[in-house]
PDB file of N, CA and C in Angstrom:
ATOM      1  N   UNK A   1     104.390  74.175 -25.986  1.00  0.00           N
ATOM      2  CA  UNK A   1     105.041  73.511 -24.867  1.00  0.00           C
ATOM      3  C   UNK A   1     105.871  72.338 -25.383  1.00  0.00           C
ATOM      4  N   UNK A   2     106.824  72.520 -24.863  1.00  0.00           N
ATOM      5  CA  UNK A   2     107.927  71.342 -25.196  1.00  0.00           C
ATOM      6  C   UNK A   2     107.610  69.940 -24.130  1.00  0.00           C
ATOM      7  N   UNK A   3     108.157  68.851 -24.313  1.00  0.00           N
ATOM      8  CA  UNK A   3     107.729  67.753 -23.767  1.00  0.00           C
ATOM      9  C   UNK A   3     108.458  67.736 -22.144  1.00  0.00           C
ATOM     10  N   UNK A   4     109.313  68.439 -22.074  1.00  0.00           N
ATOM     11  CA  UNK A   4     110.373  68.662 -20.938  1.00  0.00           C
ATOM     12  C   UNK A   4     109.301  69.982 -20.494  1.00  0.00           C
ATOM     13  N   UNK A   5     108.128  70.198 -20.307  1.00  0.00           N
ATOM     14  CA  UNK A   5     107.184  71.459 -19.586  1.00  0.00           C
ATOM     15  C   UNK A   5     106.121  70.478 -19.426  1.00  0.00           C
ATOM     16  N   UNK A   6     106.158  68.785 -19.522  1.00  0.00           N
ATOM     17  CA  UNK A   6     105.138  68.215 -18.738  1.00  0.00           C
ATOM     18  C   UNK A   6     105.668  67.212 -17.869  1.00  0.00           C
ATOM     19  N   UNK A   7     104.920  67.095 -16.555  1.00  0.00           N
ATOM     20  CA  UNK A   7     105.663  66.300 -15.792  1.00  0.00           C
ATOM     21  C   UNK A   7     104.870  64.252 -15.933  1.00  0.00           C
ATOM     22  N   UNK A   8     106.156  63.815 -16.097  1.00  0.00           N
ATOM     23  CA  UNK A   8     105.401  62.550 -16.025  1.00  0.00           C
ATOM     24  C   UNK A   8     104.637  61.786 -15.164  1.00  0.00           C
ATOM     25  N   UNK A   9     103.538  61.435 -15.489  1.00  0.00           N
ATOM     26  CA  UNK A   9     102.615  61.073 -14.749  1.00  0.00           C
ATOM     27  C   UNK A   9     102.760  59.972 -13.876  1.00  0.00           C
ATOM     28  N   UNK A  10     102.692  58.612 -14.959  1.00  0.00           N
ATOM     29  CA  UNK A  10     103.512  57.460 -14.619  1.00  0.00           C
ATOM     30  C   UNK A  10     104.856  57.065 -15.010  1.00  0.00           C
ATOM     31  N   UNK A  11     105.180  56.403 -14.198  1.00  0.00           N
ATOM     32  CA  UNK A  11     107.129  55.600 -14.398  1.00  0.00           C
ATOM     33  C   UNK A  11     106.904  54.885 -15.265  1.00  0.00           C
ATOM     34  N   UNK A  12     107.594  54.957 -16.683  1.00  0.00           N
ATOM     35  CA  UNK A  12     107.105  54.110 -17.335  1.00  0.00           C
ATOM     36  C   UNK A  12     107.295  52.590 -17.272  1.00  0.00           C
ATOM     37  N   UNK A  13     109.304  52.564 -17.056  1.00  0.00           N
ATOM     38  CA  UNK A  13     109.564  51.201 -16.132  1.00  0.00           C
ATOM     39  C   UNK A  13     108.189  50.901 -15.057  1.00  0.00           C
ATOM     40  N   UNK A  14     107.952  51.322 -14.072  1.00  0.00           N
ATOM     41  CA  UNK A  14     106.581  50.786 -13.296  1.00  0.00           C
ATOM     42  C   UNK A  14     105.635  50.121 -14.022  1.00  0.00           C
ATOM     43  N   UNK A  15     105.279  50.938 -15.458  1.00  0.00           N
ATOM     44  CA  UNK A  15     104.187  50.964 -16.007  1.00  0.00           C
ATOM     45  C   UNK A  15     104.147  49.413 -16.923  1.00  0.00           C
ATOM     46  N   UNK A  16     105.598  49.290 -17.130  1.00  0.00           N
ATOM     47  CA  UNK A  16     105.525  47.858 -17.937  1.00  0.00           C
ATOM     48  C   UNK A  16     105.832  47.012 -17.062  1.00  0.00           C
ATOM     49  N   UNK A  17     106.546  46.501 -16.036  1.00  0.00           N
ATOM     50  CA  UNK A  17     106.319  45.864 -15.096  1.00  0.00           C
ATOM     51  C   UNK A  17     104.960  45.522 -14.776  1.00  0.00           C
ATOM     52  N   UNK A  18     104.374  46.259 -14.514  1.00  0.00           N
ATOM     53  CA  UNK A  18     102.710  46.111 -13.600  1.00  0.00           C
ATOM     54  C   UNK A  18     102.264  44.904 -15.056  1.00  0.00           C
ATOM     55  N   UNK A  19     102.551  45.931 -16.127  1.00  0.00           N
ATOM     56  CA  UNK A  19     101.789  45.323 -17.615  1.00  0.00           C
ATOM     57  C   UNK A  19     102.056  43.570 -17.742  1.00  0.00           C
ATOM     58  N   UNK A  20     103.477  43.464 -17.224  1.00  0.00           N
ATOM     59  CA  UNK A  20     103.913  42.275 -17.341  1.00  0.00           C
ATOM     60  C   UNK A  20     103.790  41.206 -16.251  1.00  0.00           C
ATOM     61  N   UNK A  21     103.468  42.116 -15.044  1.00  0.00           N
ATOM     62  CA  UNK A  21     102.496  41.049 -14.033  1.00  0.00           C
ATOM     63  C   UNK A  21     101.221  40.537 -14.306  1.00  0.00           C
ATOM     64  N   UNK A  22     101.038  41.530 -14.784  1.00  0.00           N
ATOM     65  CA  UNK A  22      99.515  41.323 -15.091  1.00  0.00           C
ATOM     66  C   UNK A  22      99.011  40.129 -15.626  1.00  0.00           C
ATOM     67  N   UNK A  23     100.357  40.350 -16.878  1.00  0.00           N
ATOM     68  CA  UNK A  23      99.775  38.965 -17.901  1.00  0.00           C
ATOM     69  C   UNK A  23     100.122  38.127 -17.573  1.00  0.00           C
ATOM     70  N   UNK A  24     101.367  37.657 -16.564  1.00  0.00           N
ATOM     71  CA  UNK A  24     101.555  36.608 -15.645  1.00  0.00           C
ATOM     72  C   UNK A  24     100.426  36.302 -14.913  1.00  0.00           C
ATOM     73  N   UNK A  25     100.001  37.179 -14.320  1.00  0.00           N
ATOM     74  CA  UNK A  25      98.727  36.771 -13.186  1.00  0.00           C
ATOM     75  C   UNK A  25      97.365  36.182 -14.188  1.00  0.00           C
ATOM     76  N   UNK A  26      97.376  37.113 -15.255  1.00  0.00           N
ATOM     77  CA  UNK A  26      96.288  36.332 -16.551  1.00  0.00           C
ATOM     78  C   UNK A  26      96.630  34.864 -16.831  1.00  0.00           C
ATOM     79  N   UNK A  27      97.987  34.689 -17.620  1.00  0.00           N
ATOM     80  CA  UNK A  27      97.998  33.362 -17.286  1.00  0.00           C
ATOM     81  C   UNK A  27      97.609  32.529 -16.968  1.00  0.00           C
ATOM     82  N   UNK A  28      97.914  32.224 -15.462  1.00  0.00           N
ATOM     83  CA  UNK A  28      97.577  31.559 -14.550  1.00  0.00           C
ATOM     84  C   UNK A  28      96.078  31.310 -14.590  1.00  0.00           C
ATOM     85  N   UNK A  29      95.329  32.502 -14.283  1.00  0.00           N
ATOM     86  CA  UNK A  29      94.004  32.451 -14.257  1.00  0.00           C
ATOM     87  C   UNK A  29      93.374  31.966 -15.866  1.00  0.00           C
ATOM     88  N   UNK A  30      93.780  32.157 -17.017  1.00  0.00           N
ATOM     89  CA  UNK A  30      93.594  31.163 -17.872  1.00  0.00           C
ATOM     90  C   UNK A  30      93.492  29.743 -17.344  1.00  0.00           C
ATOM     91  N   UNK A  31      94.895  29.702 -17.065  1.00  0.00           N
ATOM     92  CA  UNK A  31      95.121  27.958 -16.942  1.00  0.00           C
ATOM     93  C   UNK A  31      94.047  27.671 -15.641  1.00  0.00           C
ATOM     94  N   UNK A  32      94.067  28.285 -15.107  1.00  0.00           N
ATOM     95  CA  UNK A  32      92.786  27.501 -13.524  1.00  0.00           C
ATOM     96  C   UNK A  32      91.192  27.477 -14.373  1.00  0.00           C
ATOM     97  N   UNK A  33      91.185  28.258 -15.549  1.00  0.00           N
ATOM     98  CA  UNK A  33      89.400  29.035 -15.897  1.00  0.00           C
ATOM     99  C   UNK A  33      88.869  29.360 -15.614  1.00  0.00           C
ATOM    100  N   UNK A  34      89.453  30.490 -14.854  1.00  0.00           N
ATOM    101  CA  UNK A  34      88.661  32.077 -14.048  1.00  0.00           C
ATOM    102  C   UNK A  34      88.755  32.877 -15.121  1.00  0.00           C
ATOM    103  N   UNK A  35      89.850  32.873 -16.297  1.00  0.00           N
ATOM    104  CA  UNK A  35      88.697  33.942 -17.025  1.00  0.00           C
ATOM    105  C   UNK A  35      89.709  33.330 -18.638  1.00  0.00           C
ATOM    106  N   UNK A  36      88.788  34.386 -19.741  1.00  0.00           N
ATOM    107  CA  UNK A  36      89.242  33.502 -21.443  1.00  0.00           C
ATOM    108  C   UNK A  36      90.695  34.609 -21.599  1.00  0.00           C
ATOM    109  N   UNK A  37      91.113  33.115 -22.472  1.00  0.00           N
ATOM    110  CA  UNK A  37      92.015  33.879 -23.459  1.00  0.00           C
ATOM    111  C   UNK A  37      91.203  34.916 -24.792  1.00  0.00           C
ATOM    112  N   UNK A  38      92.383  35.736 -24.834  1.00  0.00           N
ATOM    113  CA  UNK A  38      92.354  36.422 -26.184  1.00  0.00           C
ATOM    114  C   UNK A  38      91.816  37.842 -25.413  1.00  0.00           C
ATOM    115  N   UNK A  39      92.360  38.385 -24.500  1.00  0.00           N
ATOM    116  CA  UNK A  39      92.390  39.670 -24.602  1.00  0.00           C
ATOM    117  C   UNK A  39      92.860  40.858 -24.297  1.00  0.00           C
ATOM    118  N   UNK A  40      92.837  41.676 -23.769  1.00  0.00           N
ATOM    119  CA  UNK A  40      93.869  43.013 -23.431  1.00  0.00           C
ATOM    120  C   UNK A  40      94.327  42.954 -22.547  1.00  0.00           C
ATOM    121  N   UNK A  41      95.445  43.413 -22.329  1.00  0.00           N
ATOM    122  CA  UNK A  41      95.847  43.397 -20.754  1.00  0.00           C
ATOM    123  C   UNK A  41      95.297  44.447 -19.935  1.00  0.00           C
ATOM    124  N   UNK A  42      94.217  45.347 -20.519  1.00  0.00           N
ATOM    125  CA  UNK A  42      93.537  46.188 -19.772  1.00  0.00           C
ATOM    126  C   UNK A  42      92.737  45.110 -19.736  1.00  0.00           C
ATOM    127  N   UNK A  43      91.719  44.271 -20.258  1.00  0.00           N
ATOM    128  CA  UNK A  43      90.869  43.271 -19.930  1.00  0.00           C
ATOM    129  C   UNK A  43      91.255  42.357 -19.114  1.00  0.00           C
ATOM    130  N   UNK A  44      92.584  41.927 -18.969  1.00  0.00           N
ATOM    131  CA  UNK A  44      93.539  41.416 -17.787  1.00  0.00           C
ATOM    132  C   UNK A  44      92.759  42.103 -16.620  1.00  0.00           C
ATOM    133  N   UNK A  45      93.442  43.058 -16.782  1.00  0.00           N
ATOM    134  CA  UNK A  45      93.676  43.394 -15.475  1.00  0.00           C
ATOM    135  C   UNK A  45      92.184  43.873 -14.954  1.00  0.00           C
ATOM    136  N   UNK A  46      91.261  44.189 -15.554  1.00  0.00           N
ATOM    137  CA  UNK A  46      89.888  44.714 -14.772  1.00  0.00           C
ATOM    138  C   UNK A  46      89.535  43.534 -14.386  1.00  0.00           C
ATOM    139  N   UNK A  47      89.605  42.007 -15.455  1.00  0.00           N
ATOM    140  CA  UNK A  47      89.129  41.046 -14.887  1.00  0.00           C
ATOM    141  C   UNK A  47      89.899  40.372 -13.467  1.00  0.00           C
ATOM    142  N   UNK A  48      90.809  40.899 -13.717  1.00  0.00           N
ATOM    143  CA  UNK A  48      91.732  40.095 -11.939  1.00  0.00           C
ATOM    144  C   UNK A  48      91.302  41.281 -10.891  1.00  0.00           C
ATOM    145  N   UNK A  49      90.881  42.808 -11.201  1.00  0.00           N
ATOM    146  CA  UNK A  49      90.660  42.947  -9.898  1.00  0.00           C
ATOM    147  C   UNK A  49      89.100  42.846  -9.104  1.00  0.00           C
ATOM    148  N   UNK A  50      88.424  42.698 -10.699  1.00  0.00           N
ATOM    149  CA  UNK A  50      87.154  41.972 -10.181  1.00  0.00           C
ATOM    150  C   UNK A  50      87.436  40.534  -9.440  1.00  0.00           C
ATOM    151  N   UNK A  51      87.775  39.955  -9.566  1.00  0.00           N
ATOM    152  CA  UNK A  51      88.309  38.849  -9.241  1.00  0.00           C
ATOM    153  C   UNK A  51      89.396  38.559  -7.349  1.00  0.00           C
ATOM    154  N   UNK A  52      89.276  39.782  -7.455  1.00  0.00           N
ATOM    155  CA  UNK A  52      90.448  40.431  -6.297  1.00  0.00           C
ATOM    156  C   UNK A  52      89.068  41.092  -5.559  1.00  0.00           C
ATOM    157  N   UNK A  53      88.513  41.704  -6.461  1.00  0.00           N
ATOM    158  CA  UNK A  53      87.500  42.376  -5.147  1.00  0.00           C
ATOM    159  C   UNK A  53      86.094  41.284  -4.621  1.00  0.00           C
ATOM    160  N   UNK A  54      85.610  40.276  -5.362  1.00  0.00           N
ATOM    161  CA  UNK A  54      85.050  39.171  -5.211  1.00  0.00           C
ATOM    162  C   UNK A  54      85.389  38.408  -3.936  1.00  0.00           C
ATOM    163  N   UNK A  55      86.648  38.026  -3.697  1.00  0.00           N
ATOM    164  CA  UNK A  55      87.539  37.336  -3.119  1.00  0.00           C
ATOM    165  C   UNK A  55      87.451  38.205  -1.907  1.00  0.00           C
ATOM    166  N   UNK A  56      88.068  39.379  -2.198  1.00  0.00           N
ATOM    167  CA  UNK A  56      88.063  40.391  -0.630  1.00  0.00           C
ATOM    168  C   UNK A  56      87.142  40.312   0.089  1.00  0.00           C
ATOM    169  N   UNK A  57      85.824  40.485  -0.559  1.00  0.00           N
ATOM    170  CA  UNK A  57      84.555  40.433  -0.360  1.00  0.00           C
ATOM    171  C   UNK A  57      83.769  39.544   0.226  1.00  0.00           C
ATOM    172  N   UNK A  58      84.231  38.434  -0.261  1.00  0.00           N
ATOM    173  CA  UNK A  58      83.758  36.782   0.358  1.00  0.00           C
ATOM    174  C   UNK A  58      84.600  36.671   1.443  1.00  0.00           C
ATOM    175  N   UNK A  59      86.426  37.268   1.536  1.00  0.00           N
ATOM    176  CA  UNK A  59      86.776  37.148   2.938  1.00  0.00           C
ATOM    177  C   UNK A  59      86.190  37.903   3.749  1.00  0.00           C
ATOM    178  N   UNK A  60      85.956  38.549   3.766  1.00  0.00           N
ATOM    179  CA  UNK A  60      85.434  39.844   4.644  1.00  0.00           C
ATOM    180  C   UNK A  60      84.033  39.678   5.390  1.00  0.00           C
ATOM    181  N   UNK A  61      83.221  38.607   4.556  1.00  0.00           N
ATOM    182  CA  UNK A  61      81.789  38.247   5.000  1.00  0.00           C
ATOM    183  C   UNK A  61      82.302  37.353   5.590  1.00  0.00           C
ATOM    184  N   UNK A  62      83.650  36.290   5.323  1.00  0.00           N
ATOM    185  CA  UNK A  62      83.374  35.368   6.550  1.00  0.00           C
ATOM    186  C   UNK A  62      84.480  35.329   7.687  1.00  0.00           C
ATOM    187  N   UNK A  63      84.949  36.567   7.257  1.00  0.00           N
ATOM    188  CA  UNK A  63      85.410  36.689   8.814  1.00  0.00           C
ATOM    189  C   UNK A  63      84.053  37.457   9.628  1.00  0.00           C
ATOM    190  N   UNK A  64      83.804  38.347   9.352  1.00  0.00           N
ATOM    191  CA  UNK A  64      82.225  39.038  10.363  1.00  0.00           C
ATOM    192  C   UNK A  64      81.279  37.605  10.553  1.00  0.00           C
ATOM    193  N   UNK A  65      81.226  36.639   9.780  1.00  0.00           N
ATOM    194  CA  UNK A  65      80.631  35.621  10.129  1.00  0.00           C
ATOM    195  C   UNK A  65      81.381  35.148  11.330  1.00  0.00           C
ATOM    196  N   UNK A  66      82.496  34.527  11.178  1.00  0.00           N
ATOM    197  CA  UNK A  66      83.077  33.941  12.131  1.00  0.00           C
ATOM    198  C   UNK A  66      83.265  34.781  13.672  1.00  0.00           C
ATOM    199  N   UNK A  67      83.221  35.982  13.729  1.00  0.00           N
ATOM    200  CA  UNK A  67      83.375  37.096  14.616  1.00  0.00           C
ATOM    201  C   UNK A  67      82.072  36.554  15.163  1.00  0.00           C
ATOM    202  N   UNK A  68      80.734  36.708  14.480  1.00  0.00           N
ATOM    203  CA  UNK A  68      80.173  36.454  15.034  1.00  0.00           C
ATOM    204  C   UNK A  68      79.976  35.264  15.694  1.00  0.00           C
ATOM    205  N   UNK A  69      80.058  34.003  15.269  1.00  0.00           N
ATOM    206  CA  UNK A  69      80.171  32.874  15.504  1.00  0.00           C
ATOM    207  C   UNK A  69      80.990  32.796  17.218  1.00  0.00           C
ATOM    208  N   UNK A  70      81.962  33.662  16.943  1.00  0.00           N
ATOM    209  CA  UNK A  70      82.760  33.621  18.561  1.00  0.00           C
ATOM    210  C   UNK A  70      82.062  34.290  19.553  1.00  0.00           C
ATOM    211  N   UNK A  71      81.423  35.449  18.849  1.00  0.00           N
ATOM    212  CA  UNK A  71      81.218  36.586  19.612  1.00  0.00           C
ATOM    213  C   UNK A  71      79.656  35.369  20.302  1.00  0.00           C
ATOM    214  N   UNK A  72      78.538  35.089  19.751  1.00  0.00           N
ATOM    215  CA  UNK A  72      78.065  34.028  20.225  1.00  0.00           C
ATOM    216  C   UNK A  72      78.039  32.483  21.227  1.00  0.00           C
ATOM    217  N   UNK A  73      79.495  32.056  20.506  1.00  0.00           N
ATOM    218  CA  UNK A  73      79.868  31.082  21.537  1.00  0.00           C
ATOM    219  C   UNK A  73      80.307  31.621  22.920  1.00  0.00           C
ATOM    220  N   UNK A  74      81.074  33.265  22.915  1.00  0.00           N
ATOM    221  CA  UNK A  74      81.386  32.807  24.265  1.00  0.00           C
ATOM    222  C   UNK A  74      80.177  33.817  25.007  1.00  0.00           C
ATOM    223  N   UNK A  75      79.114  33.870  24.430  1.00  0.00           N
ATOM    224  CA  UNK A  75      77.789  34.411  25.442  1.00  0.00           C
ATOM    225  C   UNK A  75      77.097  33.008  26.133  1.00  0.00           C
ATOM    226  N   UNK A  76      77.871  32.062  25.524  1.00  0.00           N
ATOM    227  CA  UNK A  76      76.879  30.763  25.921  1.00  0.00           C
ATOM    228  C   UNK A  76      77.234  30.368  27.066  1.00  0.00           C
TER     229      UNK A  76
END
């Protein structure tokens, strides 16, 4: 099979973009000390979406908190 009999999976433009957000978004999170220097941008990036799903997670409990909180006040 010739390389023109597989279809590309990912864009590769996409693929370095994302790569190069990433390490922008690493960055940052260096400089605040959410997470260390010195490592992959696959280590980037698992650590920001742990970091992303943490966050989702903590919003998500306090909005159902606060839901409840209303849903309470106006039984009173």
């Amino acid at each position: 099979m010739s390389e023109e009999d597989y279809e590309c999976v990912i864009d590769l433009e996409f693929a370095n973009d994302l790569h190069e957000d990433i390490e922008e978004i690493a960055w940052h999170l260096i400089n605040l000390g959410y997470i260390e220097r010195n490592r992959s941008a696959v280590e980037y990036g698992l650590e920001l979406l742990d970091i992303l799903v943490r966050f989702a997670t903590k919003s998500k409990l306090l909005e159902k908190q606060a839901k409840k909180e209303l849903e309470g006040a106006g039984s009173e």
